[in-house]
C-alpha atoms as a PDB file:
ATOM      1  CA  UNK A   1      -7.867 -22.855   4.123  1.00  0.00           C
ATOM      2  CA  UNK A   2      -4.310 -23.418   5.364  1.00  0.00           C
ATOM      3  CA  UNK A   3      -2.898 -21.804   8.820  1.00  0.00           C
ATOM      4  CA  UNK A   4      -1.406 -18.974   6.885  1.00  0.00           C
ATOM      5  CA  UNK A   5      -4.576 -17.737   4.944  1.00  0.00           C
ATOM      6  CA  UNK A   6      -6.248 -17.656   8.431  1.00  0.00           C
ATOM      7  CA  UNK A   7      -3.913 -15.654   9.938  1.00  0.00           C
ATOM      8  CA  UNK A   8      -3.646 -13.651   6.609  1.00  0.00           C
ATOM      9  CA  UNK A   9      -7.142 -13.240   6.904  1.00  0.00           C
ATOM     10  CA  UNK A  10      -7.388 -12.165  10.491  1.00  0.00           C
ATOM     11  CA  UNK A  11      -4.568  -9.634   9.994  1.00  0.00           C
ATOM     12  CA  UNK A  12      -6.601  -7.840   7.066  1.00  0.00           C
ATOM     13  CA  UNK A  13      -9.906  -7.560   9.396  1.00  0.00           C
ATOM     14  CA  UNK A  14      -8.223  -6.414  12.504  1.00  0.00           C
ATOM     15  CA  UNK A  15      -6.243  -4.009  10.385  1.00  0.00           C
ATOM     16  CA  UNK A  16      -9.519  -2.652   9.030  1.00  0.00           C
ATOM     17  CA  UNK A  17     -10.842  -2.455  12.130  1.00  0.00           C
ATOM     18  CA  UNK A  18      -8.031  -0.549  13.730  1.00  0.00           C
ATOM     19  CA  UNK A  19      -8.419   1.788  11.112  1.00  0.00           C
ATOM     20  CA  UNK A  20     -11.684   2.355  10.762  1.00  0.00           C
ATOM     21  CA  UNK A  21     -13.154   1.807  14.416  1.00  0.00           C
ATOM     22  CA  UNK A  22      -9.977   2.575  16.532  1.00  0.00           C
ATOM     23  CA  UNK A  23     -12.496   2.204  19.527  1.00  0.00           C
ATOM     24  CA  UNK A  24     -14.335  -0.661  19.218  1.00  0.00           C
ATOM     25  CA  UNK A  25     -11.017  -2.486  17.753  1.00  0.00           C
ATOM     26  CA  UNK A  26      -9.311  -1.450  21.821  1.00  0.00           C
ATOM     27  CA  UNK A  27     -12.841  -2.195  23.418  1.00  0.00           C
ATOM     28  CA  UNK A  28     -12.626  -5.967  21.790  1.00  0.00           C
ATOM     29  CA  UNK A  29      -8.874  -5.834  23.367  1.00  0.00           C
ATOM     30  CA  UNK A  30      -9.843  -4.846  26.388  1.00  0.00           C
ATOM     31  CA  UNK A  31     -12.020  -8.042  27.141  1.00  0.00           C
ATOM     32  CA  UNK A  32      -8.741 -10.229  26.137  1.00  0.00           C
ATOM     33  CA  UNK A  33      -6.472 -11.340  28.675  1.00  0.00           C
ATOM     34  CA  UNK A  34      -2.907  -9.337  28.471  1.00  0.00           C
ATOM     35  CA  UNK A  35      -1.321 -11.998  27.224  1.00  0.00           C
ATOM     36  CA  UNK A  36      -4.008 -12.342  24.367  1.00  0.00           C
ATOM     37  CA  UNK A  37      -3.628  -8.741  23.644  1.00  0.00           C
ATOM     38  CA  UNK A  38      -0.081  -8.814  23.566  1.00  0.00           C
ATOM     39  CA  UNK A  39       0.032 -11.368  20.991  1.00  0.00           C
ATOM     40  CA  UNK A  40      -2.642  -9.444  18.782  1.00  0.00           C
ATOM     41  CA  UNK A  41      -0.363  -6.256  18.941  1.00  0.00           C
ATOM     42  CA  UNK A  42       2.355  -7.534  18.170  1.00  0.00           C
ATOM     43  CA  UNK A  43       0.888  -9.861  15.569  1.00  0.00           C
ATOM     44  CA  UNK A  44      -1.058  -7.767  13.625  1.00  0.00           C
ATOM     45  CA  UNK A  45      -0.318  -3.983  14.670  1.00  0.00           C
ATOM     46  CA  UNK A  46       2.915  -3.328  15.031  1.00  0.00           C
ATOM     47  CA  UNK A  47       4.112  -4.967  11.353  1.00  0.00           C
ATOM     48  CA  UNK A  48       0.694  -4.934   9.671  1.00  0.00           C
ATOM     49  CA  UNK A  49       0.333  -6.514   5.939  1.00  0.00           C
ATOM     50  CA  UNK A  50      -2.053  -4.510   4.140  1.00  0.00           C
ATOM     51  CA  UNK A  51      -2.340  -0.926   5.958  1.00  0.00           C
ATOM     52  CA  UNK A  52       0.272   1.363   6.780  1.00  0.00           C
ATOM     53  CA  UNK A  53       1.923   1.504  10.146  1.00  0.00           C
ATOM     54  CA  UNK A  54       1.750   4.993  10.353  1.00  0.00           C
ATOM     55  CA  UNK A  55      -1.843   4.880   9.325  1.00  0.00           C
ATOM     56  CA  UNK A  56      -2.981   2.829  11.977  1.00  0.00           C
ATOM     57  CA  UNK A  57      -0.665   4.409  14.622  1.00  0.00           C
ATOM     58  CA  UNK A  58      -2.859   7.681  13.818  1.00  0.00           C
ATOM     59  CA  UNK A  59      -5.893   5.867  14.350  1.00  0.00           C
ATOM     60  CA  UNK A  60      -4.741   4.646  17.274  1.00  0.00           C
ATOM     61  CA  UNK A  61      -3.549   7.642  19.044  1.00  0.00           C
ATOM     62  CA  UNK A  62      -6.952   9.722  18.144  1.00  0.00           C
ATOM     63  CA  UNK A  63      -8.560   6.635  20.374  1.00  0.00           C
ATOM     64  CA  UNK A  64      -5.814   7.296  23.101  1.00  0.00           C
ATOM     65  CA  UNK A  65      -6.302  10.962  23.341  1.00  0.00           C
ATOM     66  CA  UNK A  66      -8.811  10.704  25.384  1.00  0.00           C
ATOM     67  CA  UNK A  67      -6.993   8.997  28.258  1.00  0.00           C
ATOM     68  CA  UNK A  68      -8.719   5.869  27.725  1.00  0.00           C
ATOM     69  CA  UNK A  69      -7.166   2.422  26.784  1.00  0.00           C
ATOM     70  CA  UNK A  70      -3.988   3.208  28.801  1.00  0.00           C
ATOM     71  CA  UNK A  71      -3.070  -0.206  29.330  1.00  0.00           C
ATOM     72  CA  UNK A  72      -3.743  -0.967  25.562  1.00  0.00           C
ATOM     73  CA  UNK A  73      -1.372   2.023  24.760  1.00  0.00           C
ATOM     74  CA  UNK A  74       1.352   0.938  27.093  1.00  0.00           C
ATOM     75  CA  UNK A  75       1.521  -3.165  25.232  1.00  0.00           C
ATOM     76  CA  UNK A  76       1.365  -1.388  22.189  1.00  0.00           C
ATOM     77  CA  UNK A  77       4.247   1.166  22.704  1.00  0.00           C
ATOM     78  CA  UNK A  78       6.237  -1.868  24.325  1.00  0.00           C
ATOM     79  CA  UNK A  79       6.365  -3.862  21.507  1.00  0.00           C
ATOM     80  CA  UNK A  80       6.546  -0.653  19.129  1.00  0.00           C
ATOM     81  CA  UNK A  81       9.747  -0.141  20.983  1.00  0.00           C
ATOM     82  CA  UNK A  82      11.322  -4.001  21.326  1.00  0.00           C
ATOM     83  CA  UNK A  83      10.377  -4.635  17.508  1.00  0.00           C
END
């Protein structure tokens, strides 16, 4: 399998995961370094290839309601914003 399936790969699972498990998709970020989860939001959040943006933003937000996974929130409306 090349680079590119890989990563096509990975983007399909962590989009899945987003969307189905909002929670346990940010508690996996959470035990990432900032950098890490920087690069995973913007690599495979904020211009996803097989789910809709505003699908997983959704997702997302019903995870952030609850005033958990601020710092999570705050990458991800960074590079929602710079993109």
């Amino acid at each position: 399998m090349g680079n590119a399936e890989v990563t096509e790969a990975n983007a399909e699972e962590i989009e899945k995961l987003a969307i189905s498990k909002p929670k346990c998709f940010l508690e996996g970020l959470q035990k990432l370094s900032r950098e890490k989860q920087k690069k995973i939001i913007k690599s495979f959040i904020i211009n996803p290839i097989f789910t809709d943006k505003n699908a997983i933003d959704k997702s997302l937000n019903s995870a952030w309601n609850n005033g958990e996974y601020q710092v999570q929130k705050q990458i991800f409306n960074e590079a929602k914003n710079s993109r």
